[in-house]
Structure formats: C-alpha cells, structure tokens
PDB file of N, CA and C in Angstrom:
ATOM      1  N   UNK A   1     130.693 196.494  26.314  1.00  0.00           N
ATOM      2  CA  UNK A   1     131.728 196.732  27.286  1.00  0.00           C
ATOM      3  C   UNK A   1     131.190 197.648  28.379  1.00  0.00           C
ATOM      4  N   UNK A   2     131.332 197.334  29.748  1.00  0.00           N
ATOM      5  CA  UNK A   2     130.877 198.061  31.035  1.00  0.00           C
ATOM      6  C   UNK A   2     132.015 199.299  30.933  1.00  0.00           C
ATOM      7  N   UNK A   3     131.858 200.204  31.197  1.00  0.00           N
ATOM      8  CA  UNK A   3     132.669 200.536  31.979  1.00  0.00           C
ATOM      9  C   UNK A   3     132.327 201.547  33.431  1.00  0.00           C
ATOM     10  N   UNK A   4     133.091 201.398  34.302  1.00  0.00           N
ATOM     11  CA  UNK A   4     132.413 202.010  35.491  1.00  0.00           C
ATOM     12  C   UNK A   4     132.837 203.607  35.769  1.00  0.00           C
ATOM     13  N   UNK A   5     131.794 204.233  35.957  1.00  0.00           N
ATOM     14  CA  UNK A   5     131.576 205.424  36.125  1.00  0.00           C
ATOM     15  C   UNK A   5     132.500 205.880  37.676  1.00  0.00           C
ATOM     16  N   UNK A   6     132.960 206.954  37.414  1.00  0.00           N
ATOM     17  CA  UNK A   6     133.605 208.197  38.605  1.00  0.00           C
ATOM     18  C   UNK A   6     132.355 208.906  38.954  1.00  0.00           C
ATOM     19  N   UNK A   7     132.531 208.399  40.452  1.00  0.00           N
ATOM     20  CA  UNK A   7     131.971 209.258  41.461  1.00  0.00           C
ATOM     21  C   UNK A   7     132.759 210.005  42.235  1.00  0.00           C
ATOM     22  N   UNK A   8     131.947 210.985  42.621  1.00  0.00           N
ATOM     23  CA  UNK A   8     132.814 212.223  42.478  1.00  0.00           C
ATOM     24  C   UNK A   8     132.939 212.119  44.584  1.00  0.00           C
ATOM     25  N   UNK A   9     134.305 212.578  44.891  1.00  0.00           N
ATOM     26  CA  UNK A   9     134.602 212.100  46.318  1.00  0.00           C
ATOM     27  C   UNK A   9     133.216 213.470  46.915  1.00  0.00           C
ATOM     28  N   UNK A  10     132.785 212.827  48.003  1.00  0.00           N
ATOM     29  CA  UNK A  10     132.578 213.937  49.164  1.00  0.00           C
ATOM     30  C   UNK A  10     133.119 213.501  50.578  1.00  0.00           C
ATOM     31  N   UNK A  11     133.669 214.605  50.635  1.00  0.00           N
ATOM     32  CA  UNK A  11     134.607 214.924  51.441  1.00  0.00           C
ATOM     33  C   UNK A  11     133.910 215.568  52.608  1.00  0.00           C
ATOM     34  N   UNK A  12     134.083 215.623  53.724  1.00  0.00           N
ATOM     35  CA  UNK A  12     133.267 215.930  55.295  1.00  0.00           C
ATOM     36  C   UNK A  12     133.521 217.449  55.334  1.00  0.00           C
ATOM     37  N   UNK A  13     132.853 218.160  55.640  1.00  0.00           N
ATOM     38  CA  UNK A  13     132.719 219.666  56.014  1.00  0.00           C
ATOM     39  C   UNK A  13     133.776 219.991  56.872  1.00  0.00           C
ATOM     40  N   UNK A  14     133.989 219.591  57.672  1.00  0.00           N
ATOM     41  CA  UNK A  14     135.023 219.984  58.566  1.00  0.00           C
ATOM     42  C   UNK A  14     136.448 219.474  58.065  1.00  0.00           C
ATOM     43  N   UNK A  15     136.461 218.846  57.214  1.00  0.00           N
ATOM     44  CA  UNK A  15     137.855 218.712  56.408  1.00  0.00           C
ATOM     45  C   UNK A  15     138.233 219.361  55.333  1.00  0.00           C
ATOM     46  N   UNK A  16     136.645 219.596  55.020  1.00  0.00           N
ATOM     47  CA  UNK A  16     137.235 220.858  53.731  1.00  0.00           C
ATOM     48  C   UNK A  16     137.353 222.181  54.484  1.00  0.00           C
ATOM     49  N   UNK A  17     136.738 222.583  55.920  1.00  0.00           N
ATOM     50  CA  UNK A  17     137.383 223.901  56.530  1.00  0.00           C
ATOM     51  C   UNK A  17     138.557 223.742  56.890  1.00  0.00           C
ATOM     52  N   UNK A  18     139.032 222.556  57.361  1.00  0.00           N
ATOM     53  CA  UNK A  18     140.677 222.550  57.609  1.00  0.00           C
ATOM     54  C   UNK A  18     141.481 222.753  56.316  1.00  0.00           C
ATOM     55  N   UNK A  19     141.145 222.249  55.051  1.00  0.00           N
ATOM     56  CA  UNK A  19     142.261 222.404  53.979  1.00  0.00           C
ATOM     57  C   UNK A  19     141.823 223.810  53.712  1.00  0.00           C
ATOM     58  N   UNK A  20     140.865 224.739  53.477  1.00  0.00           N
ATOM     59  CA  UNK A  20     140.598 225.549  53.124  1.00  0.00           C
ATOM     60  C   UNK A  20     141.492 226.738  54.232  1.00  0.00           C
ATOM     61  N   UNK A  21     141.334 226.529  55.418  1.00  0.00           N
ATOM     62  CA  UNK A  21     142.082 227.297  56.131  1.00  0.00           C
ATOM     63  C   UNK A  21     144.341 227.026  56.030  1.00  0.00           C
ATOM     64  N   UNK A  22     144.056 226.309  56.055  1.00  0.00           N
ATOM     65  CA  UNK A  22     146.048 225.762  55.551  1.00  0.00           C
ATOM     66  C   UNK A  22     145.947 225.409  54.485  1.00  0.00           C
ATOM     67  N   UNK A  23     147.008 226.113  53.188  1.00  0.00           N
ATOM     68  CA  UNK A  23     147.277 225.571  51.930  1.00  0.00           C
ATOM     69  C   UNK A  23     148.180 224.547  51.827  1.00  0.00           C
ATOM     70  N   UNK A  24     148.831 224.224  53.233  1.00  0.00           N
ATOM     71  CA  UNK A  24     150.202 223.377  53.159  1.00  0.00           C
ATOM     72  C   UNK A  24     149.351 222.346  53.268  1.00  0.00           C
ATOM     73  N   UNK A  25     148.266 221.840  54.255  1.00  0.00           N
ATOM     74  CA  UNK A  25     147.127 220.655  54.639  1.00  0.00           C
ATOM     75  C   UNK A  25     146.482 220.254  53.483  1.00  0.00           C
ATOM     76  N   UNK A  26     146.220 221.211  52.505  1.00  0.00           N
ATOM     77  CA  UNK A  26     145.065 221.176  51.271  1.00  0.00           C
ATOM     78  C   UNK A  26     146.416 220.968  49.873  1.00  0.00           C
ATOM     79  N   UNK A  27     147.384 221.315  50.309  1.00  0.00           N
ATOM     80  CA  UNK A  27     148.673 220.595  49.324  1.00  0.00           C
ATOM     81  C   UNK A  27     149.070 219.273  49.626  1.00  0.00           C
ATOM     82  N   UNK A  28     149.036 218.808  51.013  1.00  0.00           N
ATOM     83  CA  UNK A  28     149.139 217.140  50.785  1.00  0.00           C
ATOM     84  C   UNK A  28     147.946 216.685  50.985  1.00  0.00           C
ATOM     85  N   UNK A  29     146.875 216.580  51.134  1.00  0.00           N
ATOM     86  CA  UNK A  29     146.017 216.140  50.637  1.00  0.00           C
ATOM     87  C   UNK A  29     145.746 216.294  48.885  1.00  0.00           C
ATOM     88  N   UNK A  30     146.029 217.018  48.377  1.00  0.00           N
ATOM     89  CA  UNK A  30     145.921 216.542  47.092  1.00  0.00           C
ATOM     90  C   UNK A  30     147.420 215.923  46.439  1.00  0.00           C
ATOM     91  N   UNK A  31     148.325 216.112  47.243  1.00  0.00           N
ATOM     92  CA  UNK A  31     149.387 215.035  47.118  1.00  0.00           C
ATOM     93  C   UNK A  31     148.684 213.298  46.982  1.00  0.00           C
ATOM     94  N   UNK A  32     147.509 212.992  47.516  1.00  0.00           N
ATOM     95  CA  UNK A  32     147.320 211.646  48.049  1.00  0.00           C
ATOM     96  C   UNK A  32     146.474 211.098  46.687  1.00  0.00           C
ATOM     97  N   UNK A  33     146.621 209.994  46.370  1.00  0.00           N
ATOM     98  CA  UNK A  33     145.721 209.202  45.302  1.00  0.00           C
ATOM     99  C   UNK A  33     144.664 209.227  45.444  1.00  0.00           C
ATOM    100  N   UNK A  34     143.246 209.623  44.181  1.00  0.00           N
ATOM    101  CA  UNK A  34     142.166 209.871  44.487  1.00  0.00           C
ATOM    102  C   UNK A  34     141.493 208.567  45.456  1.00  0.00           C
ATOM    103  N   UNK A  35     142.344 207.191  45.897  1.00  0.00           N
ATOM    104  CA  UNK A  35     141.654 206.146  46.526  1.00  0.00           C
ATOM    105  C   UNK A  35     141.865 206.847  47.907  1.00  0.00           C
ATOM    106  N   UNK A  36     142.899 207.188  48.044  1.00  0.00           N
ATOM    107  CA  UNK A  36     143.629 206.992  49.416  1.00  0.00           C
ATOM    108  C   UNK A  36     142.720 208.300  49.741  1.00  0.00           C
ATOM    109  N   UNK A  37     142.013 209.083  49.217  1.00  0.00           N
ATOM    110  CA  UNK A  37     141.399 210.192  49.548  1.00  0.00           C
ATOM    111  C   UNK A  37     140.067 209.662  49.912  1.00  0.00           C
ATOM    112  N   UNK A  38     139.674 209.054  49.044  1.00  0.00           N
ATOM    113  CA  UNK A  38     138.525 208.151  49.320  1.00  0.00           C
ATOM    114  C   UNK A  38     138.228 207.515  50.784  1.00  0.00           C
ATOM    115  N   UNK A  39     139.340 206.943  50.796  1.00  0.00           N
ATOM    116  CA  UNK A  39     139.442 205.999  52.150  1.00  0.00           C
ATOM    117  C   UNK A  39     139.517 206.924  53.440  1.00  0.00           C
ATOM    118  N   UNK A  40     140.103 207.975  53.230  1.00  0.00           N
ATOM    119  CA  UNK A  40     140.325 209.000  54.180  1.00  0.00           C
ATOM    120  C   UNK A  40     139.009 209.498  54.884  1.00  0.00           C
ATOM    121  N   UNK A  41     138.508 209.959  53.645  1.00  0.00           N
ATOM    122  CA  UNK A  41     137.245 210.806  53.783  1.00  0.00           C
ATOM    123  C   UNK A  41     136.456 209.919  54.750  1.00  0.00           C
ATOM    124  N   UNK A  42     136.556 208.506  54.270  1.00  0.00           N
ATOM    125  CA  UNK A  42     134.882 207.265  54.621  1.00  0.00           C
ATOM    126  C   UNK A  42     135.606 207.264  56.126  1.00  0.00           C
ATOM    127  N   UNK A  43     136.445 207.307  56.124  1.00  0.00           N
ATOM    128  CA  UNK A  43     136.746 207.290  57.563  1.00  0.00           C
ATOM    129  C   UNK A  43     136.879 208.411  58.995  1.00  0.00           C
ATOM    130  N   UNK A  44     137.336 209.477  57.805  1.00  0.00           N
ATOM    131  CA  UNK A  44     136.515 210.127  58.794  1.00  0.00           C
ATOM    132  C   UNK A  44     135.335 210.730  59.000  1.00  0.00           C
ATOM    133  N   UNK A  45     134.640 210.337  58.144  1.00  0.00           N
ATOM    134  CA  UNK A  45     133.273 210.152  58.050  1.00  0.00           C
ATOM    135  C   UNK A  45     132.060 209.456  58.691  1.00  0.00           C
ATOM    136  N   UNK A  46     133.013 208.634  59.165  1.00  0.00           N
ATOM    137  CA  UNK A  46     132.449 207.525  59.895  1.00  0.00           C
ATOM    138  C   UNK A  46     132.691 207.373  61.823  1.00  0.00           C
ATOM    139  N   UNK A  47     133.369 208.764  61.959  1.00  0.00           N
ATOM    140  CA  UNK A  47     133.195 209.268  63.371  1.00  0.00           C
ATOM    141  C   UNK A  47     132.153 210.043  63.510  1.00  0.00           C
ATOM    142  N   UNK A  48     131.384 209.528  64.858  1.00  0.00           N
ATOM    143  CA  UNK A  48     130.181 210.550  65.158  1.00  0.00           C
ATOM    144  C   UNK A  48     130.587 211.663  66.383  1.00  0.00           C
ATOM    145  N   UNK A  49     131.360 211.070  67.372  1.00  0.00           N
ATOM    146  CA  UNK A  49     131.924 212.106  67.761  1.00  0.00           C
ATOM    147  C   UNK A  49     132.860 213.291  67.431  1.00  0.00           C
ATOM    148  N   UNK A  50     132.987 214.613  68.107  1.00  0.00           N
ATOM    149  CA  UNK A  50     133.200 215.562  66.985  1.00  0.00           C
ATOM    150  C   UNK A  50     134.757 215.607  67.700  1.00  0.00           C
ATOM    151  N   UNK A  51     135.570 215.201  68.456  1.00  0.00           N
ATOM    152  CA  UNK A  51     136.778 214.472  69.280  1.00  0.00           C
ATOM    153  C   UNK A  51     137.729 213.528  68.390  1.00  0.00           C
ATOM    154  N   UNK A  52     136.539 212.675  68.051  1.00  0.00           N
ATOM    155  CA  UNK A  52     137.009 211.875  67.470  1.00  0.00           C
ATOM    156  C   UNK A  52     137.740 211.945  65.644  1.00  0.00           C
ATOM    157  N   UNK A  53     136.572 212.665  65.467  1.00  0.00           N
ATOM    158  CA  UNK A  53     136.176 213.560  64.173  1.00  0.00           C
ATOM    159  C   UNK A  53     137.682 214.659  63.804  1.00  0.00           C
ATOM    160  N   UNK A  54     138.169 215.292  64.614  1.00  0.00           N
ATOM    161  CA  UNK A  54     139.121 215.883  65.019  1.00  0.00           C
ATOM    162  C   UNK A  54     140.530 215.414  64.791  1.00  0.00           C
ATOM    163  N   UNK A  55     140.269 214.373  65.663  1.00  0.00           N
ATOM    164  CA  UNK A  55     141.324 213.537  65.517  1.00  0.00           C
ATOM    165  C   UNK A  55     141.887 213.084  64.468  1.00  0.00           C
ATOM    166  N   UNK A  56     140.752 211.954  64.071  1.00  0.00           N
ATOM    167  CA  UNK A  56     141.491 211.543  62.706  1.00  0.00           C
ATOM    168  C   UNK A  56     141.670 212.205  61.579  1.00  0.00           C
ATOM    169  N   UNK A  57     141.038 213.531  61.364  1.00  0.00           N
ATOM    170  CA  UNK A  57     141.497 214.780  60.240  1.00  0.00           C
ATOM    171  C   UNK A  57     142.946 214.720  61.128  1.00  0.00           C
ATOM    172  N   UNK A  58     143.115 215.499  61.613  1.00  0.00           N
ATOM    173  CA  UNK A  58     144.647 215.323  62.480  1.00  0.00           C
ATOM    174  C   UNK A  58     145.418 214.768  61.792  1.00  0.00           C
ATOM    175  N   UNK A  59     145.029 212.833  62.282  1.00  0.00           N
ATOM    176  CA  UNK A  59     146.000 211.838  61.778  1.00  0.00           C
ATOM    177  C   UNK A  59     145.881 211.814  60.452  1.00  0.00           C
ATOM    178  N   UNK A  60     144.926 212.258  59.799  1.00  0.00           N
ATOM    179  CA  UNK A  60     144.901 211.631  58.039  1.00  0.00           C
ATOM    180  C   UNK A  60     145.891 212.838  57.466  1.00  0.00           C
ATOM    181  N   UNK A  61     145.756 213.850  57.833  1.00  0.00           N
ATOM    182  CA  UNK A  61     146.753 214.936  57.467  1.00  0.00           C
ATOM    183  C   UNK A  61     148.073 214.998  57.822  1.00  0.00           C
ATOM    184  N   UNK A  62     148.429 214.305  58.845  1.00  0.00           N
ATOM    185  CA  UNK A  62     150.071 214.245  59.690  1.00  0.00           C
ATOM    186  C   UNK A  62     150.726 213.297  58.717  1.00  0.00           C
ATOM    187  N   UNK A  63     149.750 212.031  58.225  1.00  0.00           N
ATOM    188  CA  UNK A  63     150.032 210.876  57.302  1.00  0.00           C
ATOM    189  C   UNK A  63     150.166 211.367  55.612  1.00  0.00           C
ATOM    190  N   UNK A  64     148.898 212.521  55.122  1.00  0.00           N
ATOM    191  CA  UNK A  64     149.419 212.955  54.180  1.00  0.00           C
ATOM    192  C   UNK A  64     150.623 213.873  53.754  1.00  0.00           C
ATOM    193  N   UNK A  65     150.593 214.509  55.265  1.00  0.00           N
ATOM    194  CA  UNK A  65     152.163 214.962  55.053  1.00  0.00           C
ATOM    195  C   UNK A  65     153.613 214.308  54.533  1.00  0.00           C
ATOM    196  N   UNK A  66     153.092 213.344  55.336  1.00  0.00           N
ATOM    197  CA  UNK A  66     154.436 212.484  55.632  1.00  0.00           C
ATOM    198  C   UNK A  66     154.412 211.840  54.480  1.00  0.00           C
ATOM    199  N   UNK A  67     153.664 211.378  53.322  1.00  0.00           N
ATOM    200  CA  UNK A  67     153.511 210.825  52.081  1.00  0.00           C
ATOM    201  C   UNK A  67     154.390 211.840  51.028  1.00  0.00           C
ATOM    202  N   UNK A  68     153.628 213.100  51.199  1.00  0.00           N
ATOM    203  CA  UNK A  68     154.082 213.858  50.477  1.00  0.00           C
ATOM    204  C   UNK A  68     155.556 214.610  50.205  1.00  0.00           C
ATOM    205  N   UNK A  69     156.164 214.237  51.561  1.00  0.00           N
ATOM    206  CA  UNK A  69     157.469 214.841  51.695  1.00  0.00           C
ATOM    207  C   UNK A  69     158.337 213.299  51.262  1.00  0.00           C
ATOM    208  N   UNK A  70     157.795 212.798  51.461  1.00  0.00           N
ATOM    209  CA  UNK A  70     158.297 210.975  50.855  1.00  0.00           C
ATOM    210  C   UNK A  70     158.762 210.482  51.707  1.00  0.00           C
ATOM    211  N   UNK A  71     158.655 210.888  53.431  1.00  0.00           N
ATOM    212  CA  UNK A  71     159.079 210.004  54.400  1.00  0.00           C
ATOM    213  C   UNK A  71     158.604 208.807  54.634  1.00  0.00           C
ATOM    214  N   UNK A  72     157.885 208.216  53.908  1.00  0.00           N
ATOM    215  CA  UNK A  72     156.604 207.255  54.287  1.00  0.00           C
ATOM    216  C   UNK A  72     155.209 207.125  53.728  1.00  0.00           C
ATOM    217  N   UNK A  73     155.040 205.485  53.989  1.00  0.00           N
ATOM    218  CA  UNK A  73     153.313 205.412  53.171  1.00  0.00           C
ATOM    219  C   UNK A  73     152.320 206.269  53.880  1.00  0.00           C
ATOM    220  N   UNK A  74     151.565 206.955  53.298  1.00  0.00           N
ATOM    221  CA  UNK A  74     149.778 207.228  53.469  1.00  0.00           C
ATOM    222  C   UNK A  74     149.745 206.049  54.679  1.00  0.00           C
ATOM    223  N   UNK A  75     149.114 205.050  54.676  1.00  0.00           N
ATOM    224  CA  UNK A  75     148.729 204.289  55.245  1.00  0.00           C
ATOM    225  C   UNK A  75     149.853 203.953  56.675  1.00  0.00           C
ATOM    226  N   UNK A  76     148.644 203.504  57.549  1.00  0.00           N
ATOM    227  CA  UNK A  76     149.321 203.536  59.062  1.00  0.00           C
ATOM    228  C   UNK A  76     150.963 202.859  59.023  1.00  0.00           C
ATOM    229  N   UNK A  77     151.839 202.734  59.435  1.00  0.00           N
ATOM    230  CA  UNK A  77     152.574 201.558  59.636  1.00  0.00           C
ATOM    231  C   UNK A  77     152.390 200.879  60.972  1.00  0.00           C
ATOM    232  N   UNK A  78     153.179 199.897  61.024  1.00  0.00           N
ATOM    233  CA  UNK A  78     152.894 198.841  61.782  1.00  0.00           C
ATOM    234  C   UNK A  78     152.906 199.348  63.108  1.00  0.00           C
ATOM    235  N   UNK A  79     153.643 200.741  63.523  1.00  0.00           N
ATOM    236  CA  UNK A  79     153.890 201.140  64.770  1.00  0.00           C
ATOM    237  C   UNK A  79     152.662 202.171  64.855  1.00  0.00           C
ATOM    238  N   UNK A  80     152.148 202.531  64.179  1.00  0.00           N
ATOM    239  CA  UNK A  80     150.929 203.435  64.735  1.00  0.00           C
ATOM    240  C   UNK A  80     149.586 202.683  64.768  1.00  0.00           C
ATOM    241  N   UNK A  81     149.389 201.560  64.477  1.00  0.00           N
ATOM    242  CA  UNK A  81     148.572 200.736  64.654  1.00  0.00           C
ATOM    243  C   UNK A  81     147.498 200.581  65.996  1.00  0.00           C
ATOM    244  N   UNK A  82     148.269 200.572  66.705  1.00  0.00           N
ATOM    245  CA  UNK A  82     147.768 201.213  68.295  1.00  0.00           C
ATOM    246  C   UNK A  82     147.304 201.929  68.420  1.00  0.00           C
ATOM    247  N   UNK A  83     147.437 203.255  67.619  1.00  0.00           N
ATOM    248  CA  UNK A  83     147.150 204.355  67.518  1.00  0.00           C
ATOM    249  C   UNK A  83     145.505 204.182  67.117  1.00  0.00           C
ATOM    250  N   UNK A  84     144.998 203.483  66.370  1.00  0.00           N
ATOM    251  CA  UNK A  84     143.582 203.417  65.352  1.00  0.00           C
ATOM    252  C   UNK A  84     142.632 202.978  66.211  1.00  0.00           C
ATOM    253  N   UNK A  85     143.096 202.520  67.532  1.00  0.00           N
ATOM    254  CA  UNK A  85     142.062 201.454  68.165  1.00  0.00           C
ATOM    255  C   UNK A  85     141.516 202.404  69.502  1.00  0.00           C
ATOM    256  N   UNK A  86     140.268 201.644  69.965  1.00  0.00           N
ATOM    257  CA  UNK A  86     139.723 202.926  71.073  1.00  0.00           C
ATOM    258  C   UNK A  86     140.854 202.393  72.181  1.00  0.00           C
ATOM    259  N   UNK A  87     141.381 201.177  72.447  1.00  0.00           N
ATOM    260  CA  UNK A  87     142.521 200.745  73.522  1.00  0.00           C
ATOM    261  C   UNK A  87     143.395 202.001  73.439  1.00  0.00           C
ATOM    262  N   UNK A  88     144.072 202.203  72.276  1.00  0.00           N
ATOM    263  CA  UNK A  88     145.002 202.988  72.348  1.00  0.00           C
ATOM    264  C   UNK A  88     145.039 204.301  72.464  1.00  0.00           C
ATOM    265  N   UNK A  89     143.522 204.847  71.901  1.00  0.00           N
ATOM    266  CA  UNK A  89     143.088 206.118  72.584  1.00  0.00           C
ATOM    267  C   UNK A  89     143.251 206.355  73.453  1.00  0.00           C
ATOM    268  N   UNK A  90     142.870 205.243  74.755  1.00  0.00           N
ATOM    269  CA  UNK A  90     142.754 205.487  76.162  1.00  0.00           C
ATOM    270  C   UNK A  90     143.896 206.017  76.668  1.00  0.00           C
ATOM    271  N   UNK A  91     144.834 205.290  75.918  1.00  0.00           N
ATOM    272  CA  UNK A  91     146.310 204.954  76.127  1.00  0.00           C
ATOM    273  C   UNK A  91     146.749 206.108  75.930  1.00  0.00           C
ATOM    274  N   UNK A  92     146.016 207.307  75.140  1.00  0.00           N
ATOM    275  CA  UNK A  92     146.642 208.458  74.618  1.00  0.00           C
ATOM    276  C   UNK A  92     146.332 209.365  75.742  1.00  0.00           C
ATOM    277  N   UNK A  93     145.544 208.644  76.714  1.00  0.00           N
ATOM    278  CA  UNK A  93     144.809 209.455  77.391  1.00  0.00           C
ATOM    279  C   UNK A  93     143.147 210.690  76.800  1.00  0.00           C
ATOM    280  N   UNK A  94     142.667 210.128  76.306  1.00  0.00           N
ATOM    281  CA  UNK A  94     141.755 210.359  75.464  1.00  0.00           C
ATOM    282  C   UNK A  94     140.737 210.488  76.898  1.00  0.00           C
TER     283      UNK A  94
END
C-alpha cells in the first residue's frame, strides 16, 4: 500500500512577516484548509514583482477573512474575477 507523504507548506517571507505582525491576519489564515493555504502560498509565490507580491497577500488575506467570519468562500467569486487578471489591474488603476 502507497501512501503519500505530507510536505510540509512553505510559505513566502513576506507573508509570514505580515501574519507575524497581525494576529487577526495569522488567525484567518490558519482558519483556511491546509490546501487552500497551499494554493495561496504557490500563488503568491509566483509574483516576481514586489507590487504585485503585495497585492495578492492583501487579496489572499481580505478572502481569508471573509472565510473565516463565514461571509463567503476562500476562493474568488464570480464578481472578483476581474480582479485576478493584469486587464483588471489596469482597471484598478495599477
């Protein structure tokens, strides 16, 4: 029988100084399922700009909030969708 091994999350430096500095930020984030943490991290992980980088800690935290208080999924809904794309950056005035 396989079974598959836990790897252990790493999480981006500048997201562990944001939870480390707010306990309310570092309380919904561990509100979130070890996937949805996963997914968080690779993503914002996967900004090279440090703007950008910014940002989506921002959004991944505004979203774990909002999970945690039970207003809503983790994951985007259909209306912030716009929000994820460089179009809609612009749009943010970015």
């Amino acid at each position: 029988m396989l079974t598959k091994r836990a790897t252990r999350l790493r999480t981006p430096a500048d997201l562990r100084a944001r939870l480390s500095s707010s306990a309310a930020d570092a309380r919904a984030w561990r509100a979130l399922t070890p996937s949805a943490r996963r997914i968080a991290a690779h993503w914002i992980d996967g900004a090279r700009q440090p703007d950008v980088r910014n940002w989506r800690i921002a959004d991944v935290l505004r979203r774990a909030h909002r999970y945690q208080r039970g207003d809503g999924p983790f994951y985007p809904s259909d209306q912030e969708q716009h929000l994820l794309s460089r179009r809609g950056a612009a749009r943010r005035g970015r």
